[in-house]
C-alpha atoms as a PDB file:
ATOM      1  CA  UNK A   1     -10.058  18.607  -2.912  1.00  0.00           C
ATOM      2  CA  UNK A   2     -10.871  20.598  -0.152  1.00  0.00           C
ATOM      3  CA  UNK A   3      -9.399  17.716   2.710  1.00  0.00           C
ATOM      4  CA  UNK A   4      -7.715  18.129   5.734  1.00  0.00           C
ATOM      5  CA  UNK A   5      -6.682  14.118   6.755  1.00  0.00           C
ATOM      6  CA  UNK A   6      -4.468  12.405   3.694  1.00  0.00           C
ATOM      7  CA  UNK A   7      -4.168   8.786   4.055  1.00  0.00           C
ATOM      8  CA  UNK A   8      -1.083   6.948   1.546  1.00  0.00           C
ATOM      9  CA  UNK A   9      -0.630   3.336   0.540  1.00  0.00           C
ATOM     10  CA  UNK A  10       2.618   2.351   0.482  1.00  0.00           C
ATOM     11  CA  UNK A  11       3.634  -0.088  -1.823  1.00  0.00           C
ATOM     12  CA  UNK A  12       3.354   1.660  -5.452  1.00  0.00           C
ATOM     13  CA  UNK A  13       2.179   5.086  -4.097  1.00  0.00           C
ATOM     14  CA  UNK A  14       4.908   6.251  -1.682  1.00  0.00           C
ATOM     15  CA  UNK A  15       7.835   3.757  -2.915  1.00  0.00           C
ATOM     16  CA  UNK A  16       8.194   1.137  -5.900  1.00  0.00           C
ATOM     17  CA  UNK A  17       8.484  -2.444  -3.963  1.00  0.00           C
ATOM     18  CA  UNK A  18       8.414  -4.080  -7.270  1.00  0.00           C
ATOM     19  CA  UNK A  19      12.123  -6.281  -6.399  1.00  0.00           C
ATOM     20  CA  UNK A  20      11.482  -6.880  -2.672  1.00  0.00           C
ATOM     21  CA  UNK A  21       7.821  -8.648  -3.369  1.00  0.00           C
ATOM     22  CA  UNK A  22       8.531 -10.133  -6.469  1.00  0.00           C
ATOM     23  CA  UNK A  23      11.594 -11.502  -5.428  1.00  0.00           C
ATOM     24  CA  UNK A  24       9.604 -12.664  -2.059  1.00  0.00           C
ATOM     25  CA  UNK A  25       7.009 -14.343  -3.667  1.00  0.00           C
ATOM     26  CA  UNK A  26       8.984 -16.484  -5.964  1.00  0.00           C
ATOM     27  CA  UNK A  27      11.474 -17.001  -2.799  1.00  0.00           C
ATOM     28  CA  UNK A  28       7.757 -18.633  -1.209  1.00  0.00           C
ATOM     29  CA  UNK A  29       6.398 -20.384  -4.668  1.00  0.00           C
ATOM     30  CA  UNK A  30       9.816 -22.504  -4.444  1.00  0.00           C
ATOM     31  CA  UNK A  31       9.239 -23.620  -1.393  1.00  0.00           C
ATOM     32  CA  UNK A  32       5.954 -25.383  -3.069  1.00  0.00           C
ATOM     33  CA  UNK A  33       7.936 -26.488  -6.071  1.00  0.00           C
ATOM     34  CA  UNK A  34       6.713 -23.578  -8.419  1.00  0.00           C
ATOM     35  CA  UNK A  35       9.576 -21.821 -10.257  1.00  0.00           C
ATOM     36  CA  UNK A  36       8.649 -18.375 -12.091  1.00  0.00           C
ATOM     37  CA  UNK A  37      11.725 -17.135 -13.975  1.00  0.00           C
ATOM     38  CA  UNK A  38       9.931 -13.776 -15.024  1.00  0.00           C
ATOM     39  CA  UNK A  39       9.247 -11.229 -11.620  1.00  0.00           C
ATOM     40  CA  UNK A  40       6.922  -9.317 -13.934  1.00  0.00           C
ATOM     41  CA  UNK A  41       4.620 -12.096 -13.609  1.00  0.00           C
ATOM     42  CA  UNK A  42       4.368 -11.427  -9.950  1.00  0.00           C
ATOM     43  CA  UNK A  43       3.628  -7.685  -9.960  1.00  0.00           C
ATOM     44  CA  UNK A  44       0.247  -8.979  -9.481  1.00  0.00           C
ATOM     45  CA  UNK A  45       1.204  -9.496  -5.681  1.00  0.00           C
ATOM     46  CA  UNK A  46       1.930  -5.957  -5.562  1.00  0.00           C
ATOM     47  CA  UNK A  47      -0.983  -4.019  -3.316  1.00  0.00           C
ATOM     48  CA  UNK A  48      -3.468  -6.747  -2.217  1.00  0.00           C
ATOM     49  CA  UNK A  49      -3.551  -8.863   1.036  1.00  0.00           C
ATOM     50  CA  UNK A  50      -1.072 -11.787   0.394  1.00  0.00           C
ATOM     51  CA  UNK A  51      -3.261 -14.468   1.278  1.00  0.00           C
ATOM     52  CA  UNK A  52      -5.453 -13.570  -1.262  1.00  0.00           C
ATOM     53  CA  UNK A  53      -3.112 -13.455  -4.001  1.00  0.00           C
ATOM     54  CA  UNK A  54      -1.973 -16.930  -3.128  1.00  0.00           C
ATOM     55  CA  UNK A  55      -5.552 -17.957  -3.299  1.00  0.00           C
ATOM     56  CA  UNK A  56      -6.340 -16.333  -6.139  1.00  0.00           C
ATOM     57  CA  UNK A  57      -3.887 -16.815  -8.723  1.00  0.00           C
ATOM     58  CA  UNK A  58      -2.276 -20.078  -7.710  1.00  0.00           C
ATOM     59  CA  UNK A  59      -5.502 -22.378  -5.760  1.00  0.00           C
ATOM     60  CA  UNK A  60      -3.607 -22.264  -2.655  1.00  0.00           C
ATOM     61  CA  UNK A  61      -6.032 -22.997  -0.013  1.00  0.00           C
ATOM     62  CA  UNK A  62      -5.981 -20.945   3.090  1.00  0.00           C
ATOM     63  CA  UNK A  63      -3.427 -23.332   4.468  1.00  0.00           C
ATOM     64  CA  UNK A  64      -1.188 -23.616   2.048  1.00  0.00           C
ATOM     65  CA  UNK A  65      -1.488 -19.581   1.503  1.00  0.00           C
ATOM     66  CA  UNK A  66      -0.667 -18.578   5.312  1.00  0.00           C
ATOM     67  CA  UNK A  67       1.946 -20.842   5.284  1.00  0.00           C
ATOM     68  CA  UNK A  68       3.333 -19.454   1.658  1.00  0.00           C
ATOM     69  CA  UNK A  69       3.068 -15.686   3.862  1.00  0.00           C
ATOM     70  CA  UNK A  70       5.366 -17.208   6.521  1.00  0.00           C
ATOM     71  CA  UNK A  71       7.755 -18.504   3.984  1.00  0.00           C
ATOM     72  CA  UNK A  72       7.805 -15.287   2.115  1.00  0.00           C
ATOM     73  CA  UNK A  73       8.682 -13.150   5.025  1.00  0.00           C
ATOM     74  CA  UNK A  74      11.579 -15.338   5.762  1.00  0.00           C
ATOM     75  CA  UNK A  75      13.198 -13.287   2.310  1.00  0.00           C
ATOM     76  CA  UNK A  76      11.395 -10.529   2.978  1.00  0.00           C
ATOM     77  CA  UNK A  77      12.605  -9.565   6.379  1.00  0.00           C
ATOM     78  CA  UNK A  78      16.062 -10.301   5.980  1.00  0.00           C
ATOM     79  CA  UNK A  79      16.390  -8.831   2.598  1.00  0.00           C
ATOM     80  CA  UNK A  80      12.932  -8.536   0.476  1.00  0.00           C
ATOM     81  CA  UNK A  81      12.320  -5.163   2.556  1.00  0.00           C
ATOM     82  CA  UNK A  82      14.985  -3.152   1.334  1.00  0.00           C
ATOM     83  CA  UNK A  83      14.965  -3.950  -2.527  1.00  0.00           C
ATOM     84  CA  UNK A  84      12.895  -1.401  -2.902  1.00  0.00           C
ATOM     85  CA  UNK A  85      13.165   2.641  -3.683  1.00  0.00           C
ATOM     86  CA  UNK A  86      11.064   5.842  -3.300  1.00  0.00           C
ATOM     87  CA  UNK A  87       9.515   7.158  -6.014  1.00  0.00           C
ATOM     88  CA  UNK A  88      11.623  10.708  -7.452  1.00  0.00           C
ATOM     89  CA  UNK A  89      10.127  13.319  -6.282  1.00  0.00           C
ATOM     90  CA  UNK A  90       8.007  11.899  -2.908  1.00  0.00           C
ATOM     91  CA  UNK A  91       9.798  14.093  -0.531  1.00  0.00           C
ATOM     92  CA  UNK A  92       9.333  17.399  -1.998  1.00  0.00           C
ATOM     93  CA  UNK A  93       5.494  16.264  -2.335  1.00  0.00           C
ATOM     94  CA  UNK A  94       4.852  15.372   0.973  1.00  0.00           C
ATOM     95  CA  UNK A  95       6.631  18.818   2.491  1.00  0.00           C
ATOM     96  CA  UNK A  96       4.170  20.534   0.306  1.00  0.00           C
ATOM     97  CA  UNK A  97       1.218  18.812   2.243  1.00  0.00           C
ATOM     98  CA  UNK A  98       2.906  19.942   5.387  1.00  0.00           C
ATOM     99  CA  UNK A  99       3.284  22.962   4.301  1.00  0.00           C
ATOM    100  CA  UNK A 100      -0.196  23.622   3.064  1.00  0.00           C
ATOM    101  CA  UNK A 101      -1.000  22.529   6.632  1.00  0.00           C
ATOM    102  CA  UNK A 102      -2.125  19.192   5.869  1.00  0.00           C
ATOM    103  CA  UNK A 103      -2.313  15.920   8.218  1.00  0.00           C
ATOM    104  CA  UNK A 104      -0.183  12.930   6.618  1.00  0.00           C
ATOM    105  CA  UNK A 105      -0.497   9.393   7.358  1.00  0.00           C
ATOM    106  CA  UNK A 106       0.199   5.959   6.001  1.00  0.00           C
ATOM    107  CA  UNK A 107      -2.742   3.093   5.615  1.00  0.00           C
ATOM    108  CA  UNK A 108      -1.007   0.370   3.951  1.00  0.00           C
ATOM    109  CA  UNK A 109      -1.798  -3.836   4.226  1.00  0.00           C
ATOM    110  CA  UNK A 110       1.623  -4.747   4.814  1.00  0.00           C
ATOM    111  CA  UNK A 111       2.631  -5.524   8.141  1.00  0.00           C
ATOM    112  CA  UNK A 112       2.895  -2.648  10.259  1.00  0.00           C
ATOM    113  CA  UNK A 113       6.398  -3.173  11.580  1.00  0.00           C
ATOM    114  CA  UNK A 114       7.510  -3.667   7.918  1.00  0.00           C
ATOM    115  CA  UNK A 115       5.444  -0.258   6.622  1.00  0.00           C
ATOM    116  CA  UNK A 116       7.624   1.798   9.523  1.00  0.00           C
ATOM    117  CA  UNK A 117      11.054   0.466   8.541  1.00  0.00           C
ATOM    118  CA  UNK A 118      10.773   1.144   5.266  1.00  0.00           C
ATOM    119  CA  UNK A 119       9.783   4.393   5.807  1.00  0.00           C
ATOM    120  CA  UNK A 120      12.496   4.747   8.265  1.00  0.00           C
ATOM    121  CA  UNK A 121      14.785   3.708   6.106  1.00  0.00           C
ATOM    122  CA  UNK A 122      14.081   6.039   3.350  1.00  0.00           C
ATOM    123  CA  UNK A 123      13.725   9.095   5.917  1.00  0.00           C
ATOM    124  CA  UNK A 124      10.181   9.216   5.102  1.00  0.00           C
ATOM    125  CA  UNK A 125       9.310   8.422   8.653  1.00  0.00           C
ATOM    126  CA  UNK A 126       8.540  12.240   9.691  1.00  0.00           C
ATOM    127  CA  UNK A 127       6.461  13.271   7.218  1.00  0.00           C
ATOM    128  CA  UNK A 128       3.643  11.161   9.085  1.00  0.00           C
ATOM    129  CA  UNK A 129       1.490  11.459  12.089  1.00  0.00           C
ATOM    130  CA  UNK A 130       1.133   8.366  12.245  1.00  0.00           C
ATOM    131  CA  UNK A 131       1.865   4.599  10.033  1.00  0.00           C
ATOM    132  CA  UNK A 132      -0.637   1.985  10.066  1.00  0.00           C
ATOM    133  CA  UNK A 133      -0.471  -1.333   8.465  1.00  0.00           C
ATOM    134  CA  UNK A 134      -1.604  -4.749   8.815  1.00  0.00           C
ATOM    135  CA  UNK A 135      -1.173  -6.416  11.830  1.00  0.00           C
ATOM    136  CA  UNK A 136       1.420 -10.240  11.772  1.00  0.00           C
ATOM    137  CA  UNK A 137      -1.895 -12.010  12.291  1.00  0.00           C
ATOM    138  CA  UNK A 138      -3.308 -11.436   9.320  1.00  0.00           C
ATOM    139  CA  UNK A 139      -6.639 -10.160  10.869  1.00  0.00           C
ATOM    140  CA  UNK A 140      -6.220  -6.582  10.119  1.00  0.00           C
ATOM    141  CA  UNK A 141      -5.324  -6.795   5.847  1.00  0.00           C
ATOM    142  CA  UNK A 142      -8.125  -5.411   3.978  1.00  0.00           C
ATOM    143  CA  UNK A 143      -7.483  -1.763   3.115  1.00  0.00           C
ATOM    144  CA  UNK A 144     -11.276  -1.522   4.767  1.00  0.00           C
ATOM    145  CA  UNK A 145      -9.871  -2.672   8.334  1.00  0.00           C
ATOM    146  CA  UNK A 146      -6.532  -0.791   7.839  1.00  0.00           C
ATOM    147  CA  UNK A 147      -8.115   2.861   7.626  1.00  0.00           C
ATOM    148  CA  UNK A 148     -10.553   2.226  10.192  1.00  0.00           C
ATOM    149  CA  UNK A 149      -7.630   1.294  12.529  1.00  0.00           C
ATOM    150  CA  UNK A 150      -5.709   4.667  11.213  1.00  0.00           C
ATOM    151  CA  UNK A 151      -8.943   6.681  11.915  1.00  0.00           C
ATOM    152  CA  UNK A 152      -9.855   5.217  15.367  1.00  0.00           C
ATOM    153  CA  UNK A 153      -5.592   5.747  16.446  1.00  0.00           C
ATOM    154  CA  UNK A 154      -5.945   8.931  14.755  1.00  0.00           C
ATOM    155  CA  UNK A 155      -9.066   9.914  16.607  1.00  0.00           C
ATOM    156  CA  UNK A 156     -10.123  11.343  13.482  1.00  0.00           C
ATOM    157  CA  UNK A 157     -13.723  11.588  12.724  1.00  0.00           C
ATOM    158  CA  UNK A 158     -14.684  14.419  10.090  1.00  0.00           C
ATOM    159  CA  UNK A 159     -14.639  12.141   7.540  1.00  0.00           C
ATOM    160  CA  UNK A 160     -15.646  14.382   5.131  1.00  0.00           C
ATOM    161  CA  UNK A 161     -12.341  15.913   5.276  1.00  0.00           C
ATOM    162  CA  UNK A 162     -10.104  12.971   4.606  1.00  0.00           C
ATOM    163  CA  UNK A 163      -9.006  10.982   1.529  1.00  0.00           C
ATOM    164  CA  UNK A 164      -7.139   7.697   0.814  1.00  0.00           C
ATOM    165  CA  UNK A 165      -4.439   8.364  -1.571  1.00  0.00           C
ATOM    166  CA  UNK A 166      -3.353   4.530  -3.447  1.00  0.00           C
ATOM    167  CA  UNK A 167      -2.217   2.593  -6.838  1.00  0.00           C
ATOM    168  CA  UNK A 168      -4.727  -0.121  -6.675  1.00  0.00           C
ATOM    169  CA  UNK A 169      -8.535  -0.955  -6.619  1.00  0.00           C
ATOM    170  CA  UNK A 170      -8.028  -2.103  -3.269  1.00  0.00           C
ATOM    171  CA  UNK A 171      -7.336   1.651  -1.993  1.00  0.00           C
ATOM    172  CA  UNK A 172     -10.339   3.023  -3.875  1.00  0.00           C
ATOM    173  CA  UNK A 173     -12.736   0.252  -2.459  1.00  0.00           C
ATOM    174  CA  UNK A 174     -11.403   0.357   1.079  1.00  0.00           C
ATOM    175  CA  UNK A 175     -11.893   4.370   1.117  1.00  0.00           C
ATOM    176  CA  UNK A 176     -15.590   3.824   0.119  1.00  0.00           C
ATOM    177  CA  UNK A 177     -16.689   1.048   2.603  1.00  0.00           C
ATOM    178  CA  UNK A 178     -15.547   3.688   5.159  1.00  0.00           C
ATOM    179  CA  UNK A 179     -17.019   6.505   3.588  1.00  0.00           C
ATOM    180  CA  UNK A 180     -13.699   8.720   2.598  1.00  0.00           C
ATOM    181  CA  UNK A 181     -13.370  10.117  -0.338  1.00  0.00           C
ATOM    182  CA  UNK A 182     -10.122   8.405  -3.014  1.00  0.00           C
ATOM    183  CA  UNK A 183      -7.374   9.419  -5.218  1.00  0.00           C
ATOM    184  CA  UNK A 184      -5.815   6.794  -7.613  1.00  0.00           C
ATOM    185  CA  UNK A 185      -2.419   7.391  -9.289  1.00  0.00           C
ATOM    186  CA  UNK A 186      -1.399   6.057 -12.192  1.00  0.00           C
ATOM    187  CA  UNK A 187       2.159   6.001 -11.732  1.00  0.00           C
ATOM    188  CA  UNK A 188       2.197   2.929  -8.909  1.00  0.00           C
ATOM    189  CA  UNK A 189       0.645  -0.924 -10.773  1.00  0.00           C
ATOM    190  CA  UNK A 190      -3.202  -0.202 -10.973  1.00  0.00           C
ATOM    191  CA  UNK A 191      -4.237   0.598 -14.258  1.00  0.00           C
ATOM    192  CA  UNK A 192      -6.230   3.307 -14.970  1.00  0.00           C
ATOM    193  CA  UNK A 193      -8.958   1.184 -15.952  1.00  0.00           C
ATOM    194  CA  UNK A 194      -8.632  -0.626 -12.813  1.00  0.00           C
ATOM    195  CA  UNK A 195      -9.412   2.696 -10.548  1.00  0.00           C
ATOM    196  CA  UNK A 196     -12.096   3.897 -13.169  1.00  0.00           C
ATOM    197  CA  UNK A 197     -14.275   1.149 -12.525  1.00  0.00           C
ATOM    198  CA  UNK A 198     -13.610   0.638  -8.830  1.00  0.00           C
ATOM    199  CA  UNK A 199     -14.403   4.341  -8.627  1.00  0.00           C
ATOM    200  CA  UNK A 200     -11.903   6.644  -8.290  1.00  0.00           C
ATOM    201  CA  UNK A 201     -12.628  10.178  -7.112  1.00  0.00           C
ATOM    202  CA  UNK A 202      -9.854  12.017  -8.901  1.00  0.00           C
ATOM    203  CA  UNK A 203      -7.065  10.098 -10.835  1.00  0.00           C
ATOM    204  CA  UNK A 204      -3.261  11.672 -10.675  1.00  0.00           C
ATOM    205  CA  UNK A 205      -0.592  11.152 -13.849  1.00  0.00           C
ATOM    206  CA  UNK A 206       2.108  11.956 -11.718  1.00  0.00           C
ATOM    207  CA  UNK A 207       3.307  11.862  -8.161  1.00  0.00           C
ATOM    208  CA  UNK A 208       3.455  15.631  -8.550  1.00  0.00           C
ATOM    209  CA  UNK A 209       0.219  15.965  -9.400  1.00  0.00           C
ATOM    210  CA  UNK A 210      -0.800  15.117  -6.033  1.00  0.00           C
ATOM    211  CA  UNK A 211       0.175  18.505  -5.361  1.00  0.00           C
ATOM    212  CA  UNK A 212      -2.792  19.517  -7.141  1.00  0.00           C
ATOM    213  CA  UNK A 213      -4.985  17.764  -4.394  1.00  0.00           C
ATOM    214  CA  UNK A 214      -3.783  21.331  -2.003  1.00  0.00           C
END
């Protein structure tokens, strides 16, 4: 891919937030007298908008599901944020971009002050021009809104050079309603099935095999 602008996800592309949200979301289900013993069954919270998930796989109406967010961030900002680990191998790919001369920056849907501490915290931080994420409000979440906010900070516009680099459907979608190009990666919790259909311009095994994207 001949790009010069590399947009990452987050969640499942640059680190594996599997404990943090999992734990989070059944920290918020509680609170509406809904116990889930088994975190795997929540990996389905991992990538999309939160308010949707709530929605979608347990009929909370939008009420109930922005109140469920504000509940879940009470574990995940104390705690929730930091159960969580970058992937082996992330650092070494990202200095490769730099190296190859390549703009990095982050486009996730979590919150934005929760996408820079994490990053922070696993010295991640300077790989990227810039971090973008979702804003408290809940009004900038879809992957859609979230790299047209990175490319309007970013004042970048040659969008022929710049690709969205996620785990999930959500990524692949988001990068065609603004007209970017997409890499899904199999390693994060989007199947490869998932990123097939939702259209996928290249798919990567491995995290180092986005070094094959330079």
């Amino acid at each position: 891919m001949n790009k010069d602008y590399f947009l990452f996800d987050l969640d499942g592309t640059l680190t594996d937030p599997k404990e943090g949200i999992t734990k989070s979301v059944q920290y918020a289900l509680r609170h509406f007298d809904i116990e889930v013993n088994h975190l795997d069954e929540l990996c389905c919270f991992i990538g999309p908008p939160l308010k949707d998930s709530f929605m979608e796989y347990y009929g909370f109406s939008e009420k109930q599901a922005r109140e469920a967010i504000d509940i879940y961030r009470e574990y995940f900002s104390g705690k929730g944020l930091y159960e969580n680990k970058a992937y082996d191998g992330v650092a070494e790919v990202l200095q490769s971009f730099l190296a190859a001369g390549k703009k990095l920056y982050v486009a996730s849907s979590k919150p934005e002050i929760f996408v820079r501490k994490i990053l922070k915290h696993f010295e991640l931080d300077s790989f990227f021009l810039f971090m973008g994420g979702a804003d408290m409000e809940e009004t900038r979440v879809k992957k859609a809104d979230v790299i047209r906010y990175v490319l309007k900070e970013c004042g970048i516009r040659d969008l022929d050079k710049t690709v969205m680099i996620g785990d999930r459907k959500h990524d692949v979608l988001g990068a065609k309603e603004t007209g970017i190009a997409s890499v899904g990666v199999l390693y994060g919790y989007g199947s490869r099935q998932e990123l097939k259909e939702a259209g996928a311009d290249v798919l990567a095994e491995t995290i180092f095999d986005l070094q094959n994207l330079i």
